[in-house]
Protein backbone atom coordinates (compact mmCIF):
# COMPACT_ATOMS: atom_id res chain seq x y z
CA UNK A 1 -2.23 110.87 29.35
CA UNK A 2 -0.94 108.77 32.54
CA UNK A 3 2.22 106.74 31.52
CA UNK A 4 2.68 104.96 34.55
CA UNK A 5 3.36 101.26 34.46
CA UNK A 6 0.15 99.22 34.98
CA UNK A 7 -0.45 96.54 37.12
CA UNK A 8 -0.96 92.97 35.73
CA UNK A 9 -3.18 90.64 37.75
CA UNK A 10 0.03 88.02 39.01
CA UNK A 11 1.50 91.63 40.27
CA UNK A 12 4.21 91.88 37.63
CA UNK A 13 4.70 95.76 36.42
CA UNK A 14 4.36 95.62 32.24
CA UNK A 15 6.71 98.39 30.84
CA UNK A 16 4.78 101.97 29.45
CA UNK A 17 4.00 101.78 25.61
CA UNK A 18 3.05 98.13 25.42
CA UNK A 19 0.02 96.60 24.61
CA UNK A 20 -1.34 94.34 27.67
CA UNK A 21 -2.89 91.01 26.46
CA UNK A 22 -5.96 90.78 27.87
CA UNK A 23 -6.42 88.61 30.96
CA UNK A 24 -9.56 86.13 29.50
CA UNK A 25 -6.68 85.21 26.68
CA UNK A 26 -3.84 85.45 29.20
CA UNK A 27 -5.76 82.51 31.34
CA UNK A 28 -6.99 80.26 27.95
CA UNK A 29 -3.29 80.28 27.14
CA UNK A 30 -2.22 78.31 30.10
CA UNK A 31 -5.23 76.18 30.23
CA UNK A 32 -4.62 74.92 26.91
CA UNK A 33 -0.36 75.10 27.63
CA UNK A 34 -1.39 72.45 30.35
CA UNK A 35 -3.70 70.18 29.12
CA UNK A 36 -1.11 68.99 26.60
CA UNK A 37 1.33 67.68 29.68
CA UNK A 38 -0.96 68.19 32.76
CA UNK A 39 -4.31 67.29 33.86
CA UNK A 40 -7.20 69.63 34.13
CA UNK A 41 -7.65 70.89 37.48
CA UNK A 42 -11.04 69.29 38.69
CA UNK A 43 -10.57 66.40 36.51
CA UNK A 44 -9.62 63.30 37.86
CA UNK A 45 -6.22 61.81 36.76
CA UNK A 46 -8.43 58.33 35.80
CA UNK A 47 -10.76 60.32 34.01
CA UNK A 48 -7.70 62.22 32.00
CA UNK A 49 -5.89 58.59 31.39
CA UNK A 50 -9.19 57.19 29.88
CA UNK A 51 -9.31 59.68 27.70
CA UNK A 52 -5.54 59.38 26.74
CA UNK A 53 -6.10 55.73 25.75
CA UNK A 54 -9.66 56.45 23.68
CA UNK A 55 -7.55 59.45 21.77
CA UNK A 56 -4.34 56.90 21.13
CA UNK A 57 -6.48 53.37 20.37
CA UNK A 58 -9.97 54.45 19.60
CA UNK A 59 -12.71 53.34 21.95
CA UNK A 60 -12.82 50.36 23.18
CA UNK A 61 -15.85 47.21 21.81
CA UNK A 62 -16.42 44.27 23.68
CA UNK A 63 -16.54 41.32 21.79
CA UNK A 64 -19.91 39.79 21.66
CA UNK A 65 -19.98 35.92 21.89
CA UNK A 66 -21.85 34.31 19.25
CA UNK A 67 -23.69 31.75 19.89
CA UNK A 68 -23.31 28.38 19.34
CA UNK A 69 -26.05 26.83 16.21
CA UNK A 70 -28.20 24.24 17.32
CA UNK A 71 -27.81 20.94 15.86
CA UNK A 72 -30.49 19.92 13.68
CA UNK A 73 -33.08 17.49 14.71
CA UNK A 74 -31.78 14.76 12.93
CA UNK A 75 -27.77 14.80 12.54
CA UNK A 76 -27.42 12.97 15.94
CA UNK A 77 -29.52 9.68 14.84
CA UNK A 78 -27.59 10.57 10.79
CA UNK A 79 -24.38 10.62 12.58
CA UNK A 80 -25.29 6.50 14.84
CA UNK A 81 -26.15 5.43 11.35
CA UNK A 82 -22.64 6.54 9.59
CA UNK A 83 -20.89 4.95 12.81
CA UNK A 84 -22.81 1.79 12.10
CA UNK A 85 -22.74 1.41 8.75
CA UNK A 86 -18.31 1.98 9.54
CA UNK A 87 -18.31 -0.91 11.93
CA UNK A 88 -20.44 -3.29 9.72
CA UNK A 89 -17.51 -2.62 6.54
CA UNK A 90 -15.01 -3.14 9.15
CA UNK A 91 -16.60 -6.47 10.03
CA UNK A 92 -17.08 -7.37 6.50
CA UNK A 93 -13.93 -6.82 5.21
CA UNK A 94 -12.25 -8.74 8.11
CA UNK A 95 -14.65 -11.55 6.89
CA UNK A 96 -13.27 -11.41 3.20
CA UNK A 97 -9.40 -11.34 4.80
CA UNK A 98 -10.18 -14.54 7.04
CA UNK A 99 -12.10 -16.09 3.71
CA UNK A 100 -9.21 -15.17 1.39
CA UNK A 101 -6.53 -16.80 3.46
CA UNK A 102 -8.44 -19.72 4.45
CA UNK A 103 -9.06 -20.55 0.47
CA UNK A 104 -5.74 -20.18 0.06
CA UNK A 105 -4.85 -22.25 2.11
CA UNK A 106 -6.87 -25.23 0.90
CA UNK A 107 -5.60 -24.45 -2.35
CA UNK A 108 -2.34 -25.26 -1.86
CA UNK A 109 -3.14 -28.21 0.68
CA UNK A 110 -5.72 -29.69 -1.95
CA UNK A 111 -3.44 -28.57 -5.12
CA UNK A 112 -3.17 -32.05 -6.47
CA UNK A 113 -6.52 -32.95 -6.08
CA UNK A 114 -7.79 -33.05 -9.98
CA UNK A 115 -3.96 -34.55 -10.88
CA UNK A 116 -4.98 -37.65 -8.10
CA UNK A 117 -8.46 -37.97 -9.72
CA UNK A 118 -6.97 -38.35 -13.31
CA UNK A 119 -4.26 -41.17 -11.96
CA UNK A 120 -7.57 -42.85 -10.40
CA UNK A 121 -8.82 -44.51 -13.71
CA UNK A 122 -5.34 -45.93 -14.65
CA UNK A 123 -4.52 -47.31 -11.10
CA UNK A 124 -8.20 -48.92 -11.77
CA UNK A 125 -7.07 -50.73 -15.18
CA UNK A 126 -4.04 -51.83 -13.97
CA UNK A 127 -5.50 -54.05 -11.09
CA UNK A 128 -8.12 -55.04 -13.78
CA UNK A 129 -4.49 -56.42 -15.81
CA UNK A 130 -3.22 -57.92 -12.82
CA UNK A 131 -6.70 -59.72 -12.39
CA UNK A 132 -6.35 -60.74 -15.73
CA UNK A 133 -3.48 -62.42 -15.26
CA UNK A 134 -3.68 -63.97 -12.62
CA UNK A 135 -6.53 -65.88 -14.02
CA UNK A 136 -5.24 -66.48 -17.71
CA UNK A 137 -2.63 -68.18 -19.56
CA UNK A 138 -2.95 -65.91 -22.04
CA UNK A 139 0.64 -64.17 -22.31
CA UNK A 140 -0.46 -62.08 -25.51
CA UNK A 141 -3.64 -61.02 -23.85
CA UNK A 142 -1.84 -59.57 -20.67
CA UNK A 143 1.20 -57.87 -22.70
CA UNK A 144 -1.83 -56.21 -24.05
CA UNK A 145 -3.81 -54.93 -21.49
CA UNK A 146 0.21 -53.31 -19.83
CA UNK A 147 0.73 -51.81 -23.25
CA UNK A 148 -3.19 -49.97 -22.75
CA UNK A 149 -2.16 -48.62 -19.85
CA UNK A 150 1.29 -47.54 -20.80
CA UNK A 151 -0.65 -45.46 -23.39
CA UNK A 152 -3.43 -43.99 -20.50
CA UNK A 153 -0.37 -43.25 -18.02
CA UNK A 154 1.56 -41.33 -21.03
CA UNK A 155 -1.70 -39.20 -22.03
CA UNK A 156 -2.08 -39.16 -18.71
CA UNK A 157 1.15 -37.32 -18.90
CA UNK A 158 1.07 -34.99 -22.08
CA UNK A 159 -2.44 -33.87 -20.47
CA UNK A 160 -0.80 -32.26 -17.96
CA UNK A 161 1.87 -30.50 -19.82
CA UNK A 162 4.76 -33.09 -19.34
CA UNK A 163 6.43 -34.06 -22.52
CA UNK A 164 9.04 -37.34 -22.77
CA UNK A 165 12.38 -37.08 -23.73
CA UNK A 166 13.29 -39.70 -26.23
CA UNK A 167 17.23 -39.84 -27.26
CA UNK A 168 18.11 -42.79 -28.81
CA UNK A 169 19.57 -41.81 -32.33
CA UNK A 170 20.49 -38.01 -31.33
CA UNK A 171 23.84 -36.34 -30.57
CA UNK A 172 24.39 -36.21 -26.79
CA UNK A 173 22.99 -33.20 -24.95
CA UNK A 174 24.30 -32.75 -21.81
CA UNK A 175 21.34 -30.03 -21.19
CA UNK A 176 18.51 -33.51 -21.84
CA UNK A 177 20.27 -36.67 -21.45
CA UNK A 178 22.80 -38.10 -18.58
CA UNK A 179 25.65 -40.75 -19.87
CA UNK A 180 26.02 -43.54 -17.91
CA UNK A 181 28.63 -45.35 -20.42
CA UNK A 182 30.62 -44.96 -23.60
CA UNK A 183 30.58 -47.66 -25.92
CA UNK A 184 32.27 -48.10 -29.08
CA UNK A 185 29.84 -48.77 -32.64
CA UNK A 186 30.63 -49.38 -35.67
CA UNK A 187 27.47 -47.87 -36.88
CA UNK A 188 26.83 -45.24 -35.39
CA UNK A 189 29.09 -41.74 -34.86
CA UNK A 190 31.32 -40.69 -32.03
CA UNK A 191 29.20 -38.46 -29.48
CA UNK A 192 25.73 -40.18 -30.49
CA UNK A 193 23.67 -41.90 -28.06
CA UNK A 194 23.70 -45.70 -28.61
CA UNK A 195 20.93 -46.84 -26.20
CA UNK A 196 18.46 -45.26 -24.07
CA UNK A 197 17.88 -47.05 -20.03
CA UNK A 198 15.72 -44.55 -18.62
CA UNK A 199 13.41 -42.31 -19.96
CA UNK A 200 13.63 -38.43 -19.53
CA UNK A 201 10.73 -36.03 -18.66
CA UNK A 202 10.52 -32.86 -19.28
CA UNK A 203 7.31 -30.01 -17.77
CA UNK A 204 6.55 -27.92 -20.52
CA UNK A 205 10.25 -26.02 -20.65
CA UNK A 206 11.90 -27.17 -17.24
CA UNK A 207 13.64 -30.79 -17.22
CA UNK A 208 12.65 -33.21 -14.59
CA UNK A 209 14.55 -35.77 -15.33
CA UNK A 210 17.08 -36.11 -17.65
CA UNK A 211 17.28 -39.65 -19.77
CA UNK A 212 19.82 -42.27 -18.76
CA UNK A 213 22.04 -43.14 -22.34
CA UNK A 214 24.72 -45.09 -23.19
CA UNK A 215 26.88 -42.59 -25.67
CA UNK A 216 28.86 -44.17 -28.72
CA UNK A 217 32.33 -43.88 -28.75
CA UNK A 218 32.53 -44.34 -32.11
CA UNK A 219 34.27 -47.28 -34.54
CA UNK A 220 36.40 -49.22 -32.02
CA UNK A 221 40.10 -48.88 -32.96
């Protein structure tokens, strides 16, 4: 049995007694020691960075466009029609605004238009009295035809919501009536209203006019 040392293939002496690794496993162990840090010899370093990024990310996809869906035959002359029917509801509800205002308007210029109408038949019987008497000596005849339309100008009047405020006999109100004098009366009591001069008007709860009285004083002293 020889024991000299044996020759490795780098050159290197391996000591007597030890198993040599064979030189096929000896060469696979440094291939695969190197591919973990170092390229392959005969691969190019592109190549070897490629295949880095595949291993790390997973291969790469392009991203396919998709294309666009065609628009059906008839959306274009749908969508004209839409746009149209827009601009004629615009047109028609600037219509209805001008309308609204302009009625308005004449309402309030034109507001006393059926209260004019009503006074029209009075003013008409009151020129018929003045004819009247003009013409006639008839005094009782003409205090009657005034006294008629008294009556139509007071129904006139209540027609419309106005109500008159008659205070002779009742305790002064300073809310109704206005005193333009205090009188003393026997017969009738302190704070009373003696006389009327004027007639007060009232629309429906708001005063228009409050009457004119004389207000008793009571028994003179």
């Amino acid at each position: 049995m020889n024991d000299q040392p044996e020759v490795n293939p780098g050159g290197q002496t391996a000591p007597v007694g030890k198993e040599q690794p064979d030189a096929s496993q000896a060469w696979g162990s440094r291939v695969i020691g190197k591919s973990k840090s170092e390229p392959v010899q005969g691969s190019h370093p592109d190549e070897v960075q490629s295949g880095r990024d595949e291993a790390e990310t997973g291969p790469k996809v392009e991203a396919l466009e998709e294309p666009q869906p065609a628009a059906p035959a008839g959306l274009a002359a749908e969508l004209e029609k839409c746009k149209d029917a827009v601009l004629r509801a615009r047109a028609d509800l600037d219509n209805y605004r001008k309308r609204v205002a302009r009625e308005k308007e004449d309402a309030i210029r034109y507001a006393n238009n059926s209260l004019l109408e009503s006074l029209l038949p009075i003013l008409d019987n009151f020129e018929l009295g003045l004819e009247a008497a003009r013409s006639s000596s008839d005094a009782a005849g003409i205090v009657k035809g005034l006294e008629m339309v008294r009556k139509q100008l007071e129904d006139f009047l209540r027609d419309h919501g106005v109500e008159i405020v008659d205070a002779v006999g009742d305790r002064f109100d300073p809310h109704l009536h206005e005193a333009v004098a205090h009188e003393p009366s026997k017969g009738v009591a302190e704070g009373t209203v003696v006389r009327q001069l004027r007639k007060g008007f009232k629309l429906k709860d708001r005063l228009i006019r409050p009457a004119s009285v004389v207000v008793s004083k009571g028994p003179p002293a």
